[in-house]
C-alpha atoms as a PDB file:
ATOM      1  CA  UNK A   1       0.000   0.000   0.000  1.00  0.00           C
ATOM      2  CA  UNK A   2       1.312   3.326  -0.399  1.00  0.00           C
ATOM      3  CA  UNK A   3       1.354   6.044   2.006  1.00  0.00           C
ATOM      4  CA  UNK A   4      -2.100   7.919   1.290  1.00  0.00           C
ATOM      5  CA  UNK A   5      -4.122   4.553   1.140  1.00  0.00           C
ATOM      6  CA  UNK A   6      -2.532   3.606   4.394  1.00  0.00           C
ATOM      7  CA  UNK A   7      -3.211   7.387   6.264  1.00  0.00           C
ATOM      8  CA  UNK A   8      -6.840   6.538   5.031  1.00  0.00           C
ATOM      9  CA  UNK A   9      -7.178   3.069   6.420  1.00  0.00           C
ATOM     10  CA  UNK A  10      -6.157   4.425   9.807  1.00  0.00           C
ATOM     11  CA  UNK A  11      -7.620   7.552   9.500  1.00  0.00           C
ATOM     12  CA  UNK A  12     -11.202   5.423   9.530  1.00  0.00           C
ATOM     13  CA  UNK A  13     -10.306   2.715  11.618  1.00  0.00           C
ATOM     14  CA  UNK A  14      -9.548   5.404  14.503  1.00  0.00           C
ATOM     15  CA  UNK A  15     -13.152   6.738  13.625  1.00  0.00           C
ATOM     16  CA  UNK A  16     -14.444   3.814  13.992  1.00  0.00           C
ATOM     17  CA  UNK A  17     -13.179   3.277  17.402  1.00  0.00           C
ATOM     18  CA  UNK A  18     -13.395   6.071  19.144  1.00  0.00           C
ATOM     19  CA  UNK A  19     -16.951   6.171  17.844  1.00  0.00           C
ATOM     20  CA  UNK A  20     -17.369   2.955  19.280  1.00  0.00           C
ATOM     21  CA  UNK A  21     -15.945   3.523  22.368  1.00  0.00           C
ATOM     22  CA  UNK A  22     -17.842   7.136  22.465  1.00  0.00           C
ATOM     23  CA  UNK A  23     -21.496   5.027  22.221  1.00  0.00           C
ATOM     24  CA  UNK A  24     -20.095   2.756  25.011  1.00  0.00           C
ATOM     25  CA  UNK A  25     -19.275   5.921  27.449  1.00  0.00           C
ATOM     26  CA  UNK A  26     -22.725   7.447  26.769  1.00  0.00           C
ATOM     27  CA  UNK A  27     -25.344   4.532  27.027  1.00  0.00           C
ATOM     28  CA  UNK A  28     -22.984   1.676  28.679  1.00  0.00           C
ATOM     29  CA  UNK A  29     -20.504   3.523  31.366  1.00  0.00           C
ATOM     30  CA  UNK A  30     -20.382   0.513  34.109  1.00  0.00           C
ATOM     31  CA  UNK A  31     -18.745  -1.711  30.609  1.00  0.00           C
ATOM     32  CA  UNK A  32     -16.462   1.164  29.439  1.00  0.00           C
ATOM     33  CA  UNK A  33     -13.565   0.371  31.467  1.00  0.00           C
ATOM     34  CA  UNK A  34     -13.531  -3.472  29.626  1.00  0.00           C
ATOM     35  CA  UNK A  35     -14.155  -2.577  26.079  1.00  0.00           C
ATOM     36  CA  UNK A  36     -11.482   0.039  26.871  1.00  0.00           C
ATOM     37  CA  UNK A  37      -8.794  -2.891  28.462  1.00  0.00           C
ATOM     38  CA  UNK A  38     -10.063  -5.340  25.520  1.00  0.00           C
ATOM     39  CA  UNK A  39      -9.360  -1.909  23.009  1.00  0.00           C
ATOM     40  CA  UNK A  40      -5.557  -2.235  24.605  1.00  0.00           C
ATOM     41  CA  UNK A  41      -4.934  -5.709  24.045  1.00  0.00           C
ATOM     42  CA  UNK A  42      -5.993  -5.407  20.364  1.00  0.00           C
ATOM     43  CA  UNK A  43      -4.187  -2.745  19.850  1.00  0.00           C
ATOM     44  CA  UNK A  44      -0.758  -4.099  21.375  1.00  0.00           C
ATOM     45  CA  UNK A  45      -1.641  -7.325  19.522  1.00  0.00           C
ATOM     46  CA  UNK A  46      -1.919  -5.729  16.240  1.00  0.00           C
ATOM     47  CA  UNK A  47       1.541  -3.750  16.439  1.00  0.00           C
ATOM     48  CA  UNK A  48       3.399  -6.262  18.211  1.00  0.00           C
ATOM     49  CA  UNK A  49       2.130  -8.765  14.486  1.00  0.00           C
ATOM     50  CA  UNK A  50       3.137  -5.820  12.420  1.00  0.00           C
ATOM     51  CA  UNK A  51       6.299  -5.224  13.679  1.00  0.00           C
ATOM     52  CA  UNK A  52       6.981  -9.096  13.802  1.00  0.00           C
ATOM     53  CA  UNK A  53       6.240  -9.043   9.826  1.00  0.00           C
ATOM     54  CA  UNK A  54       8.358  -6.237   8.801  1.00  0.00           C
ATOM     55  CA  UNK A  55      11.772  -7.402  10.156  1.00  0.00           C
ATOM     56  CA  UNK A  56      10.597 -11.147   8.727  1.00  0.00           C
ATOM     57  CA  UNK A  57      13.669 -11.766   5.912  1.00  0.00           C
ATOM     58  CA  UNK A  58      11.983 -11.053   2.351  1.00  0.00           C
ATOM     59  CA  UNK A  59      12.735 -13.837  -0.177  1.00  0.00           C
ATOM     60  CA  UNK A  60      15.519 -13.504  -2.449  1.00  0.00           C
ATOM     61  CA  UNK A  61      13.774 -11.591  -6.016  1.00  0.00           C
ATOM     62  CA  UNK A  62      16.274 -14.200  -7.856  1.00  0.00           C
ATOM     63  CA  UNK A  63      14.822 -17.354  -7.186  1.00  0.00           C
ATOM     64  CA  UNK A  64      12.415 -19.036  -9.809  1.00  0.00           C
ATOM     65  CA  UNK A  65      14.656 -16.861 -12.505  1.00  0.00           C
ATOM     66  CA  UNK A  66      16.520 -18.715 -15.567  1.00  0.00           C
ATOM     67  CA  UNK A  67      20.609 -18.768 -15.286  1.00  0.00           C
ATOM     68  CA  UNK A  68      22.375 -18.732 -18.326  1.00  0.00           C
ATOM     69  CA  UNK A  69      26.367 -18.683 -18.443  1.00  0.00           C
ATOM     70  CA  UNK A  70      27.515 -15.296 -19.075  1.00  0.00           C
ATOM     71  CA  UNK A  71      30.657 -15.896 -21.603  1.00  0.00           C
ATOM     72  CA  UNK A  72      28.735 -18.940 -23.760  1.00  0.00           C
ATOM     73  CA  UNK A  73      25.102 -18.014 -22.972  1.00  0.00           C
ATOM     74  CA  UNK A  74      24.830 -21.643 -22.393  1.00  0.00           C
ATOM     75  CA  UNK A  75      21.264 -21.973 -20.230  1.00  0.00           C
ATOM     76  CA  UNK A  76      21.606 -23.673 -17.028  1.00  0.00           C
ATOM     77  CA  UNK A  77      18.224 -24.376 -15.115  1.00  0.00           C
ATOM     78  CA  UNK A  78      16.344 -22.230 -12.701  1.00  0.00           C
ATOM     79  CA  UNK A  79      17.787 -20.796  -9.850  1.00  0.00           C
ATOM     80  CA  UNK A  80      16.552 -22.150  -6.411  1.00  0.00           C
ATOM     81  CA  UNK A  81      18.638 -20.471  -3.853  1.00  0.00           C
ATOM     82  CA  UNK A  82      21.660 -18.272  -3.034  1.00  0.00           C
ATOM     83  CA  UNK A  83      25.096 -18.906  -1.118  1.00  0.00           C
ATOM     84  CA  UNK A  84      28.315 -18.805   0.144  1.00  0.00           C
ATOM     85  CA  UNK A  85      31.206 -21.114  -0.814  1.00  0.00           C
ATOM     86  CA  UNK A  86      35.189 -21.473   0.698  1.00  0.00           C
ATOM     87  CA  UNK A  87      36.415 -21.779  -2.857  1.00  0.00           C
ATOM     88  CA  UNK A  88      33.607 -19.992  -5.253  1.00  0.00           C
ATOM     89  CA  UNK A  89      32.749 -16.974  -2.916  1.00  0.00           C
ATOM     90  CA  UNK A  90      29.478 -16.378  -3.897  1.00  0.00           C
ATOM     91  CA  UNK A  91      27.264 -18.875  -5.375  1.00  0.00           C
ATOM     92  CA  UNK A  92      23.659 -19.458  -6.986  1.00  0.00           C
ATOM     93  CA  UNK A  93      21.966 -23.328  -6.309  1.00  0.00           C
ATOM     94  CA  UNK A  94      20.613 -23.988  -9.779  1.00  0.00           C
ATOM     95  CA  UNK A  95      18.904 -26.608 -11.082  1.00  0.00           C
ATOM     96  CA  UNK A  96      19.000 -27.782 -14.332  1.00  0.00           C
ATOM     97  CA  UNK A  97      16.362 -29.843 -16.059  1.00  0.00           C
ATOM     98  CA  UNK A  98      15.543 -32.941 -15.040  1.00  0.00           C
ATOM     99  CA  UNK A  99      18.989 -33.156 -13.158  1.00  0.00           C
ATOM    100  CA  UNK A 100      19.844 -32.554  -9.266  1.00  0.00           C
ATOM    101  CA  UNK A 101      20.477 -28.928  -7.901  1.00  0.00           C
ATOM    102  CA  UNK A 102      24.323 -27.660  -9.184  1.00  0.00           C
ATOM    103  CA  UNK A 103      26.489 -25.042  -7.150  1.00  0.00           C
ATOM    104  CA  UNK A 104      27.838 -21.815 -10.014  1.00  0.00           C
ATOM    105  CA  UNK A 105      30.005 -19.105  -9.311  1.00  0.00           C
ATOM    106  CA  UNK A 106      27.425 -15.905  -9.314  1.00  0.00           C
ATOM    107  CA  UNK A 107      30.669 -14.022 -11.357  1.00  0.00           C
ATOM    108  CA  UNK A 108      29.728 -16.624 -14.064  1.00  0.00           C
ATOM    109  CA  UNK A 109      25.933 -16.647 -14.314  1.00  0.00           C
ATOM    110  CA  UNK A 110      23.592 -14.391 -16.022  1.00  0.00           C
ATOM    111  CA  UNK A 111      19.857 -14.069 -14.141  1.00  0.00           C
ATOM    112  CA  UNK A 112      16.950 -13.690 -17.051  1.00  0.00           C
ATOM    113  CA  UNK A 113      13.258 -13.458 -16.643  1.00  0.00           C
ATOM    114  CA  UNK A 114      12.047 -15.368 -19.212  1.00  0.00           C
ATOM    115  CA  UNK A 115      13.759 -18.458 -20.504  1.00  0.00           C
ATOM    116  CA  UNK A 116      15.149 -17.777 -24.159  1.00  0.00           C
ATOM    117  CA  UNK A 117      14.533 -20.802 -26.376  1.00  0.00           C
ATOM    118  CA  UNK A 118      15.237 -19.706 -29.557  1.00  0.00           C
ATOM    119  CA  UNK A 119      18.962 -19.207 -28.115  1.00  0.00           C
ATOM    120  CA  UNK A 120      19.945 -22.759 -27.188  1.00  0.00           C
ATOM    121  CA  UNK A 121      20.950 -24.970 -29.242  1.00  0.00           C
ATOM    122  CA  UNK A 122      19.143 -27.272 -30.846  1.00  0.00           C
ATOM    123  CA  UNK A 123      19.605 -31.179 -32.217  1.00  0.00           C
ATOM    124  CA  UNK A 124      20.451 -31.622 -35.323  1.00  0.00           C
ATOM    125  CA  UNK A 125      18.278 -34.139 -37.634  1.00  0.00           C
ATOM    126  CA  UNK A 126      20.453 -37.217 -38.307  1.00  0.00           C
ATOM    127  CA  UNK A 127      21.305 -38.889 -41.746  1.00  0.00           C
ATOM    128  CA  UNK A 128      20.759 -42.203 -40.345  1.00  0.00           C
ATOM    129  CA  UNK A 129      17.084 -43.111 -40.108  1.00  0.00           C
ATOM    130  CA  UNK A 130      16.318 -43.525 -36.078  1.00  0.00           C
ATOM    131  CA  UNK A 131      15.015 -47.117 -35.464  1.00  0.00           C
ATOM    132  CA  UNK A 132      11.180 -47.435 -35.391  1.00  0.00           C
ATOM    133  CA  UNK A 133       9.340 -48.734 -32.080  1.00  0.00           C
ATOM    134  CA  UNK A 134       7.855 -52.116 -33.669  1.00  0.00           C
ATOM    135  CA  UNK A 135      11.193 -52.892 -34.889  1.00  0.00           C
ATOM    136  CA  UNK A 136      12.884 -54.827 -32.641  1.00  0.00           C
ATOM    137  CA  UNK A 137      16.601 -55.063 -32.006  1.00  0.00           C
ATOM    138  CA  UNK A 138      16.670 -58.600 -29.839  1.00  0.00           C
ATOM    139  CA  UNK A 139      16.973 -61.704 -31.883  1.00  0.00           C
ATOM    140  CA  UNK A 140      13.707 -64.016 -32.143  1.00  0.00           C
ATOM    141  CA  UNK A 141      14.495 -66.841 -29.379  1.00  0.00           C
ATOM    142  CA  UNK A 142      12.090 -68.872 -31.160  1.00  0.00           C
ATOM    143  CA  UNK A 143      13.476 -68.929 -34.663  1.00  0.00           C
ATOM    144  CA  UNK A 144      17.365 -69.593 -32.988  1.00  0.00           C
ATOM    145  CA  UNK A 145      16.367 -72.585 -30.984  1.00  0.00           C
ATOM    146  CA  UNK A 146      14.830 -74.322 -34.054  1.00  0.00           C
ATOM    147  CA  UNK A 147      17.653 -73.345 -36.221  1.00  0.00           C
ATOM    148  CA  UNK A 148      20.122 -74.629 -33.534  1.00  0.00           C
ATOM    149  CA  UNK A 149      17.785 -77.732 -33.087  1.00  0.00           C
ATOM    150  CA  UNK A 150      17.588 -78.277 -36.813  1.00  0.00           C
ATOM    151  CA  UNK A 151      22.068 -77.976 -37.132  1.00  0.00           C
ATOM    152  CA  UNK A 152      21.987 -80.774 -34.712  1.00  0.00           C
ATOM    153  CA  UNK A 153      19.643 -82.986 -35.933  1.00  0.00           C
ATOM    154  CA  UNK A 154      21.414 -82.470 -39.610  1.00  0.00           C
ATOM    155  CA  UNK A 155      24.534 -83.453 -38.139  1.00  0.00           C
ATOM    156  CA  UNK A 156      23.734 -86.124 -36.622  1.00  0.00           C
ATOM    157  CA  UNK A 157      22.011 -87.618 -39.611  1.00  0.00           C
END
């Protein structure tokens, strides 16, 4: 929120109160010292949670990005955390596709946005033609045994 919404959100809410508490002092006195007391605990409740949420550590704006290596431009995965190494300095925890998390210098890596496709490289089609799923590369058991069968049985004779 910026700073006018927020003067207006407690510009009403301390309306609201004191009006509240002003209808409790003119037609209930005898309860005005406990909505008063229960007023106080709110109200220390409420800052004490605020103030607990604005020194809680914000997340690192890096993580979820796409690291790419800056001299190749060579993408690398998506970045899941941020450290300190004895021999690196410095590091980001990436993790590449469908692999395990890797540790990379942050002098080396480039944070993006978006992930940029058309800039990887990509496989080249083949001149051999790849091998089609109903072909199958085992030998036919079958057909060996009786051809094994059938040597003997020739020899024999």
């Amino acid at each position: 929120m910026d700073l006018s919404t927020l003067k207006l959100v407690v510009g009403i809410a301390l309306f609201v109160i004191l009006g509240t508490l002003w209808l409790v002092w003119k037609y209930f006195f005898r309860l005005f010292k406990y909505f008063f007391l229960a007023f106080i605990i709110v109200a220390i409740g409420t800052l004490s949670y605020y103030y607990r949420m604005q020194w809680r550590p914000q997340p690192n704006p890096a993580i979820g990005k796409h690291a790419y290596m800056t001299k190749t431009g060579e993408y690398l995965g998506v970045v899941e955390g941020s450290g300190e190494d004895v021999k690196r300095g410095e590091v980001w925890i990436v993790t590449p596709p469908g692999r395990n998390p890797l540790i990379y210098s942050k002098s080396r890596v480039t944070l993006k946005d978006k992930r940029e496709i058309e800039k990887e490289p990509k496989a080249e089609p083949s001149s051999r033609p790849s091998p089609s799923p109903s072909t199958s590369t085992k030998p036919d058991l079958k057909r060996t045994r009786k051809t094994r069968n059938d040597a003997k049985q020739s020899t024999l004779q």
